[in-house]
C-alpha atoms as a PDB file:
ATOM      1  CA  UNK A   1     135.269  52.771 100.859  1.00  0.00           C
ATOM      2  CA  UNK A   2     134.919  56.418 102.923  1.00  0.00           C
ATOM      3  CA  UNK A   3     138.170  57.075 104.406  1.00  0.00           C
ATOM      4  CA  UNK A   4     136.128  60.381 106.346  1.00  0.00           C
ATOM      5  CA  UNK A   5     133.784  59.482 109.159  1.00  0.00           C
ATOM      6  CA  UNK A   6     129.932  60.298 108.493  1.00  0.00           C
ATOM      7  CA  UNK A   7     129.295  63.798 109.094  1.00  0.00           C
ATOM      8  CA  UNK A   8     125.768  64.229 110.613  1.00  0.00           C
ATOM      9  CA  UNK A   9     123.522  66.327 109.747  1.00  0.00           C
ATOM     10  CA  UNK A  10     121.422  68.318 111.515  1.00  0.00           C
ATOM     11  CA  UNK A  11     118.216  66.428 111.554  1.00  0.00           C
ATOM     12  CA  UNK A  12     120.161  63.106 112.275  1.00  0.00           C
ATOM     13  CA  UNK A  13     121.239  65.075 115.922  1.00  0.00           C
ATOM     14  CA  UNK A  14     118.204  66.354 117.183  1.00  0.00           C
ATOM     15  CA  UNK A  15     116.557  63.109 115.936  1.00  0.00           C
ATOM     16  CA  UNK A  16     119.329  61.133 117.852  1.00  0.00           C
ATOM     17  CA  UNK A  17     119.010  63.369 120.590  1.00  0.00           C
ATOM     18  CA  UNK A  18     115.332  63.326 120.718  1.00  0.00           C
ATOM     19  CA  UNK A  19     115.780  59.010 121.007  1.00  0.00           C
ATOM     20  CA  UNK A  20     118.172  59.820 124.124  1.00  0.00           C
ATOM     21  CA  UNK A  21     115.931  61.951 125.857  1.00  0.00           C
ATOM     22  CA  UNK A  22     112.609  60.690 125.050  1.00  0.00           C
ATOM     23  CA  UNK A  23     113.263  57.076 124.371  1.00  0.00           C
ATOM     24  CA  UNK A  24     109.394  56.150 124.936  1.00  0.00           C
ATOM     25  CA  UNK A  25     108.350  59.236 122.702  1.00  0.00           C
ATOM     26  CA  UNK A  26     105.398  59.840 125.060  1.00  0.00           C
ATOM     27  CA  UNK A  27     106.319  64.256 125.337  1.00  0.00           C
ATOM     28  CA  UNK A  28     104.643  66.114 122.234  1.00  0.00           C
ATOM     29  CA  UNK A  29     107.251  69.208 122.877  1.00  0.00           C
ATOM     30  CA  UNK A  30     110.240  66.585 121.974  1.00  0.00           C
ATOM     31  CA  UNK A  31     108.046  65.706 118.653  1.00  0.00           C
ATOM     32  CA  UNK A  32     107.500  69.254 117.917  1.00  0.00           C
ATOM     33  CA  UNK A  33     111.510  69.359 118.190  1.00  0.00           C
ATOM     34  CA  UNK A  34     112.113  66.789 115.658  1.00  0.00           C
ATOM     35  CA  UNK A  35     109.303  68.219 113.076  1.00  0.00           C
ATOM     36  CA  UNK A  36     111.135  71.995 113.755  1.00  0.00           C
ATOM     37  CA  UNK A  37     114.620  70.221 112.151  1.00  0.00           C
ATOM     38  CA  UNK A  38     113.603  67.470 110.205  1.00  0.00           C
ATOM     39  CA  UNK A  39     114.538  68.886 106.693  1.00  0.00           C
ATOM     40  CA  UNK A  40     117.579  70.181 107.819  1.00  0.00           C
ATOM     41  CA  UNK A  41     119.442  67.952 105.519  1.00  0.00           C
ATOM     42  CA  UNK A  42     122.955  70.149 105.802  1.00  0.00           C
ATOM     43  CA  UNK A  43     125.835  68.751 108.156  1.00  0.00           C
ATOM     44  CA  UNK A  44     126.130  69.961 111.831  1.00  0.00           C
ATOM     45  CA  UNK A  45     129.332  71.338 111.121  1.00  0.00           C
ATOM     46  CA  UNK A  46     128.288  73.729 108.342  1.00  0.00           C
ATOM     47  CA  UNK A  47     125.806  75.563 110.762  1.00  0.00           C
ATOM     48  CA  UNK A  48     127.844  78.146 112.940  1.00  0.00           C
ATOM     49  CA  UNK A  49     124.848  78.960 115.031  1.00  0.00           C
ATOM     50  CA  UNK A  50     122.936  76.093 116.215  1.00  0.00           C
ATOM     51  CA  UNK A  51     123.136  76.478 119.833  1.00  0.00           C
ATOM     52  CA  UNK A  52     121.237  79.426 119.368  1.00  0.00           C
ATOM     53  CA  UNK A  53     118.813  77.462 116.972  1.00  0.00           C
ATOM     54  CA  UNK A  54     118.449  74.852 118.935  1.00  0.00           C
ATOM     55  CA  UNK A  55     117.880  77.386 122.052  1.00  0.00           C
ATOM     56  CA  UNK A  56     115.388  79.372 120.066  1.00  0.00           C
ATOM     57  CA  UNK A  57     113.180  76.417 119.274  1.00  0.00           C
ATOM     58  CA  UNK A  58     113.377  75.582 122.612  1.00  0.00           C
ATOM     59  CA  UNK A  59     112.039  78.527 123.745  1.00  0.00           C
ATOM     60  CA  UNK A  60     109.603  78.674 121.172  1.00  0.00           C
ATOM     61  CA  UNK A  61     108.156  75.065 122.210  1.00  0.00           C
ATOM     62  CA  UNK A  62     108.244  75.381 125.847  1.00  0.00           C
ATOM     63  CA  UNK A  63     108.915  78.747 126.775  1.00  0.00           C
ATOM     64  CA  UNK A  64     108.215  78.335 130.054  1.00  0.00           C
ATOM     65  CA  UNK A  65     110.952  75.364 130.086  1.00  0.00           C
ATOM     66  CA  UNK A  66     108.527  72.801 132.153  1.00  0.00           C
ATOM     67  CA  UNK A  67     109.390  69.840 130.145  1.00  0.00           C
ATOM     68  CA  UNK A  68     112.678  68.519 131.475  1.00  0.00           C
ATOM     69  CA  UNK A  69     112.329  66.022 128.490  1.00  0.00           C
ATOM     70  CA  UNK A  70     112.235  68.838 125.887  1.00  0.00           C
ATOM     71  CA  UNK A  71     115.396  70.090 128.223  1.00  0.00           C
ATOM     72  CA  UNK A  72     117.464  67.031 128.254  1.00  0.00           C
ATOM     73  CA  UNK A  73     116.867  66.859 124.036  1.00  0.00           C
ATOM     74  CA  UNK A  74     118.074  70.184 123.473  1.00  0.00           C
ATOM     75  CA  UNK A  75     121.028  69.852 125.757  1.00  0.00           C
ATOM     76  CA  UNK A  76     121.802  66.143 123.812  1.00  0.00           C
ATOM     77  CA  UNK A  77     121.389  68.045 120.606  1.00  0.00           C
ATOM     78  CA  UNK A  78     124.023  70.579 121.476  1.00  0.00           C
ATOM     79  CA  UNK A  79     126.447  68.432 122.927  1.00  0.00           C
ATOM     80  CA  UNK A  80     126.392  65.951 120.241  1.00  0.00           C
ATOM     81  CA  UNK A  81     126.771  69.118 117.329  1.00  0.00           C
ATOM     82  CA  UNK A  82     129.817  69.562 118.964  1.00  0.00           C
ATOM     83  CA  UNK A  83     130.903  66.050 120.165  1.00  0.00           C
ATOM     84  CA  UNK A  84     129.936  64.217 116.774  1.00  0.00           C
ATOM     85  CA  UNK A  85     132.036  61.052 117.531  1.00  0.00           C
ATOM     86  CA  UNK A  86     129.666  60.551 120.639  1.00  0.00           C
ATOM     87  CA  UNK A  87     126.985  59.783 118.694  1.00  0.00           C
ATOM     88  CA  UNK A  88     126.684  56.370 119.678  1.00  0.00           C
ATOM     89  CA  UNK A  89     126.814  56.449 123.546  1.00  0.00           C
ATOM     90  CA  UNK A  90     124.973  55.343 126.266  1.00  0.00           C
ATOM     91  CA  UNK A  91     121.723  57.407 127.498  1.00  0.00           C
ATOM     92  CA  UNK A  92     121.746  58.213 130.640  1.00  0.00           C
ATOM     93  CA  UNK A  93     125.600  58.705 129.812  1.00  0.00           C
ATOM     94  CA  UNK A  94     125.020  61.080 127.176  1.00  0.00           C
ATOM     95  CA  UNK A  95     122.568  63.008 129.030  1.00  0.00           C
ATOM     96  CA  UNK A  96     124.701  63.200 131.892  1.00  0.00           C
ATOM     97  CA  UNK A  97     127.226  64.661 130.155  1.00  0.00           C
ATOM     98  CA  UNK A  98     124.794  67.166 127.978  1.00  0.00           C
ATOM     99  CA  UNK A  99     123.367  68.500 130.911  1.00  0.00           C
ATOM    100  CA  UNK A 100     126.903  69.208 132.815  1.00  0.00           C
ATOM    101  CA  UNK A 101     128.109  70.771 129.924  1.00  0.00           C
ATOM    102  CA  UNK A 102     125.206  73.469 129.624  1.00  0.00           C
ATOM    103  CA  UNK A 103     125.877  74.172 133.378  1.00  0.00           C
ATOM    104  CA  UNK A 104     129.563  75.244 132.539  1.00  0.00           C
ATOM    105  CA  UNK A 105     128.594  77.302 129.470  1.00  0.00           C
END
């Protein structure tokens, strides 16, 4: 039995992130997201940069930042590389949180 707790990796984030903010999966850009980081098969931890990854795909996807959805993913995504043990929490919590985070950074 794994005394450590799972360290995600990070596909598993922007995947989990992409379920917070786009629940119905009806916005392509959030797809587009999840296919950019799918095969990232290393843990979140290991990658010192991925704010800026995660920023750069965002740009790249919607670089005229229209899709709130696309927003809300990225801002999930970069909360939860840092808050790992959050993983689990509710929505509109989570995205609450994301979002009031990326206005203090």
């Amino acid at each position: 039995m794994p005394t450590e707790p799972h360290t995600p990796t990070v596909a598993e984030i922007v995947r989990v992130a992409a379920e917070v903010a786009d629940p119905s999966e009806s916005d392509d850009r959030v797809t587009e997201l999840i296919t950019r980081f799918e095969d990232r098969d290393e843990p979140v931890t290991t990658v010192t940069d991925i704010e800026e990854q995660l920023a750069e795909a965002h740009g790249i996807i919607d670089p005229e930042h229209d899709s709130e959805v696309l927003s809300n993913a990225v801002a999930v995504a970069t909360y939860l590389a840092f808050r790992r043990d959050q993983l689990n929490d509710d929505r509109e919590e989570l995205i609450r949180r994301a979002t009031a985070a990326e206005d203090v950074a």
